[in-house]
C-alpha atoms as a PDB file:
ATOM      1  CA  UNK A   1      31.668 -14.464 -14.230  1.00  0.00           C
ATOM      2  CA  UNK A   2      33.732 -13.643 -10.800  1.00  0.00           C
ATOM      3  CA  UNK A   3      34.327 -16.767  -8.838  1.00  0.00           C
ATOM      4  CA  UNK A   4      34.189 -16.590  -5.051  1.00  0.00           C
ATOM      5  CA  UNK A   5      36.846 -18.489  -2.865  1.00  0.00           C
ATOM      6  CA  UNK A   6      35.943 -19.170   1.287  1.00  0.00           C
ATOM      7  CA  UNK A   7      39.063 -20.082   3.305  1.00  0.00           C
ATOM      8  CA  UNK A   8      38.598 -20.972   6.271  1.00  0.00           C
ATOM      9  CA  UNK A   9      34.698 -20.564   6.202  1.00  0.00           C
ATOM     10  CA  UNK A  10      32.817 -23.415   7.800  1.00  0.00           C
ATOM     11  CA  UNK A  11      29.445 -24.641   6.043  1.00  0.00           C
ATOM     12  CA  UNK A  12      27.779 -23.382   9.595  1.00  0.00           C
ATOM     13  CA  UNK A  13      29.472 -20.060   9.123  1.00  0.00           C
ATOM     14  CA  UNK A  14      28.420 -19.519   5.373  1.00  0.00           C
ATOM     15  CA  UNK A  15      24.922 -20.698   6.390  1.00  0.00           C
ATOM     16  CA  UNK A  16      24.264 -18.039   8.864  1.00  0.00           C
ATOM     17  CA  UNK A  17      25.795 -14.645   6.561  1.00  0.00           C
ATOM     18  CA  UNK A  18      23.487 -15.924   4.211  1.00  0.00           C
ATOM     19  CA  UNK A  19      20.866 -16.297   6.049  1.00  0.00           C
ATOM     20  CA  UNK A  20      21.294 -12.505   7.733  1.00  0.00           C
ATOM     21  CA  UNK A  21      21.938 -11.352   4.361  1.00  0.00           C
ATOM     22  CA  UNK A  22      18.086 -12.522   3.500  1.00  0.00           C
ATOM     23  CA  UNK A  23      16.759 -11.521   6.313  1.00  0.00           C
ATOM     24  CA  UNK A  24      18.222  -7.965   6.278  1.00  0.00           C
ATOM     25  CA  UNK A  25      16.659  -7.379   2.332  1.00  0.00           C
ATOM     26  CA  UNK A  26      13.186  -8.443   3.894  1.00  0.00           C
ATOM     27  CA  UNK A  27      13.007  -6.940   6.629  1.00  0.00           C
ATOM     28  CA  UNK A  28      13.910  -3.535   4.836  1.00  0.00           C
ATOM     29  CA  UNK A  29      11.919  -4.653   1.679  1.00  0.00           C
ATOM     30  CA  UNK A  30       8.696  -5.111   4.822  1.00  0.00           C
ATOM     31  CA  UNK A  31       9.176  -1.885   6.476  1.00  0.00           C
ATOM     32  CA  UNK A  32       8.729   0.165   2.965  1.00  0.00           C
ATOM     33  CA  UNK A  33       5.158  -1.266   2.320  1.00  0.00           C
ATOM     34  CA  UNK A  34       2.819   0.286   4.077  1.00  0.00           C
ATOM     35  CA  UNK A  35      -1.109  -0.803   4.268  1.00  0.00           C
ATOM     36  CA  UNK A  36      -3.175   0.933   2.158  1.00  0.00           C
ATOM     37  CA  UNK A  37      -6.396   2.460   4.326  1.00  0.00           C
ATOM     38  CA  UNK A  38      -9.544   1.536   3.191  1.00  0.00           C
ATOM     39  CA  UNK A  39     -12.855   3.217   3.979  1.00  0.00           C
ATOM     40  CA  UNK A  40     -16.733   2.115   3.860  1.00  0.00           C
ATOM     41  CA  UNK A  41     -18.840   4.351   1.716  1.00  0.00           C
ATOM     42  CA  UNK A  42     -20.285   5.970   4.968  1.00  0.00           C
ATOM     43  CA  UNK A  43     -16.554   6.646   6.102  1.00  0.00           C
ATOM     44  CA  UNK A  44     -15.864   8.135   2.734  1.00  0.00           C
ATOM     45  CA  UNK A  45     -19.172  10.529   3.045  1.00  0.00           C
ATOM     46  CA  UNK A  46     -18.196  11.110   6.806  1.00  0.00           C
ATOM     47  CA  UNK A  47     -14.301  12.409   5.819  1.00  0.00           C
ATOM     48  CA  UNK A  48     -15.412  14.083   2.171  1.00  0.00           C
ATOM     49  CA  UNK A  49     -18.554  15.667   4.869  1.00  0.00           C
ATOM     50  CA  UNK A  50     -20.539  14.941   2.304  1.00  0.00           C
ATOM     51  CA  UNK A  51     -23.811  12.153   1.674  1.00  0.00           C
ATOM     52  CA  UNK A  52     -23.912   8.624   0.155  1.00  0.00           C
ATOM     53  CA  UNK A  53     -25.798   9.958  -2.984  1.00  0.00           C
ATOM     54  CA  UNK A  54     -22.947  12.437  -3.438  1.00  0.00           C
ATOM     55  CA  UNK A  55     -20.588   9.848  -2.737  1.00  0.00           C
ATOM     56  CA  UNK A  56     -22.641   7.645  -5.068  1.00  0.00           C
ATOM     57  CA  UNK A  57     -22.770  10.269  -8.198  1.00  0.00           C
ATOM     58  CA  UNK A  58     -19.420  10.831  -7.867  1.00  0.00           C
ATOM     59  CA  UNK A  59     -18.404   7.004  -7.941  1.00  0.00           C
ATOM     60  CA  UNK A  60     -20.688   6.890 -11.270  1.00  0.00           C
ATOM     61  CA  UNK A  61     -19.350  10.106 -12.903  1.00  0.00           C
ATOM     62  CA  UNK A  62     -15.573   8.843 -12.252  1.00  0.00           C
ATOM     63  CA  UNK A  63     -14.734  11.408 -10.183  1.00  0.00           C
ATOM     64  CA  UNK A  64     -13.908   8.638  -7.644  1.00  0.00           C
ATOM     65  CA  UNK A  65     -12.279   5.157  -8.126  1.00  0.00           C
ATOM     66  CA  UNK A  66     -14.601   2.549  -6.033  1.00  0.00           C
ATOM     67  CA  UNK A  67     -12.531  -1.584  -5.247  1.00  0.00           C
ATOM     68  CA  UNK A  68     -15.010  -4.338  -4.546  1.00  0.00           C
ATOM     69  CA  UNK A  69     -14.512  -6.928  -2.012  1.00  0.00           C
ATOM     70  CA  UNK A  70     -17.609  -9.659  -2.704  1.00  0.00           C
ATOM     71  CA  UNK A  71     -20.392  -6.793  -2.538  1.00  0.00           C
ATOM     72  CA  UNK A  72     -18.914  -4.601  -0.321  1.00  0.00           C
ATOM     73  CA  UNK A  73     -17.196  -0.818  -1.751  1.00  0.00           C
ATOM     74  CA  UNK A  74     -14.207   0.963  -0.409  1.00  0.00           C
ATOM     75  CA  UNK A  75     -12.241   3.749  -1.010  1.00  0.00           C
ATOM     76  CA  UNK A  76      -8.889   4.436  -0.744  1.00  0.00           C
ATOM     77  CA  UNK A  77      -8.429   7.203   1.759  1.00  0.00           C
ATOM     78  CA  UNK A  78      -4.708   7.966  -0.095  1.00  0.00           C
ATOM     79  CA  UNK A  79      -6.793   8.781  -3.291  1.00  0.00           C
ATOM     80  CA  UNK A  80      -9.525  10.619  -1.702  1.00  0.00           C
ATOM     81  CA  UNK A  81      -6.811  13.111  -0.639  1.00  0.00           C
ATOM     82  CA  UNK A  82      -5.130  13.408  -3.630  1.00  0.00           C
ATOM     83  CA  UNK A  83      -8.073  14.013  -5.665  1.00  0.00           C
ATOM     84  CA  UNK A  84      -8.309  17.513  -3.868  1.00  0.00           C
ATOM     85  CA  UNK A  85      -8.007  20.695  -6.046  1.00  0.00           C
ATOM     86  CA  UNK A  86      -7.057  23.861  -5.136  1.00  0.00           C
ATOM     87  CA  UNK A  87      -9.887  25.977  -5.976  1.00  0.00           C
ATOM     88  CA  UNK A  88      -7.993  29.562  -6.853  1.00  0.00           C
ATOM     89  CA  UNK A  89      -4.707  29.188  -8.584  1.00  0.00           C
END
């Protein structure tokens, strides 16, 4: 283990580089999560331009991944997009 020597460091001055030190790693460590977007089952049938049932089916066939908050479904709008296939390869 390395030990550290301060000369001529007050306690006041110590206090405050550490302190910036945090608060540098957080607010770096806040800026790289973003918010994940959540949409209502009638804002996933509105952006897929397709109908609840549809919506519904494919919820049920695992086609899409459905989170619960109390009774109400969402959909991540980051996995609707990547769930989209080119058709002709």
């Amino acid at each position: 283990m390395t030990a550290i020597q301060f000369i001529q460091v007050t306690p006041e001055e110590l206090e405050k580089k550490i302190l910036d030190g945090v608060q540098k790693i957080f607010s770096s460590a806040n800026k790289q999560v973003e918010p994940e977007e959540l949409l209502t089952v009638d804002e996933t049938a509105t952006f897929c331009k397709a109908t609840r049932q549809s919506i519904h089916n494919w919820t049920k066939n695992k086609k899409l991944k459905a989170y619960g908050i109390g009774n109400r479904v969402y959909y991540k709008k980051s996995e609707l997009l990547q769930g989209l296939q080119p058709l002709n390869d």
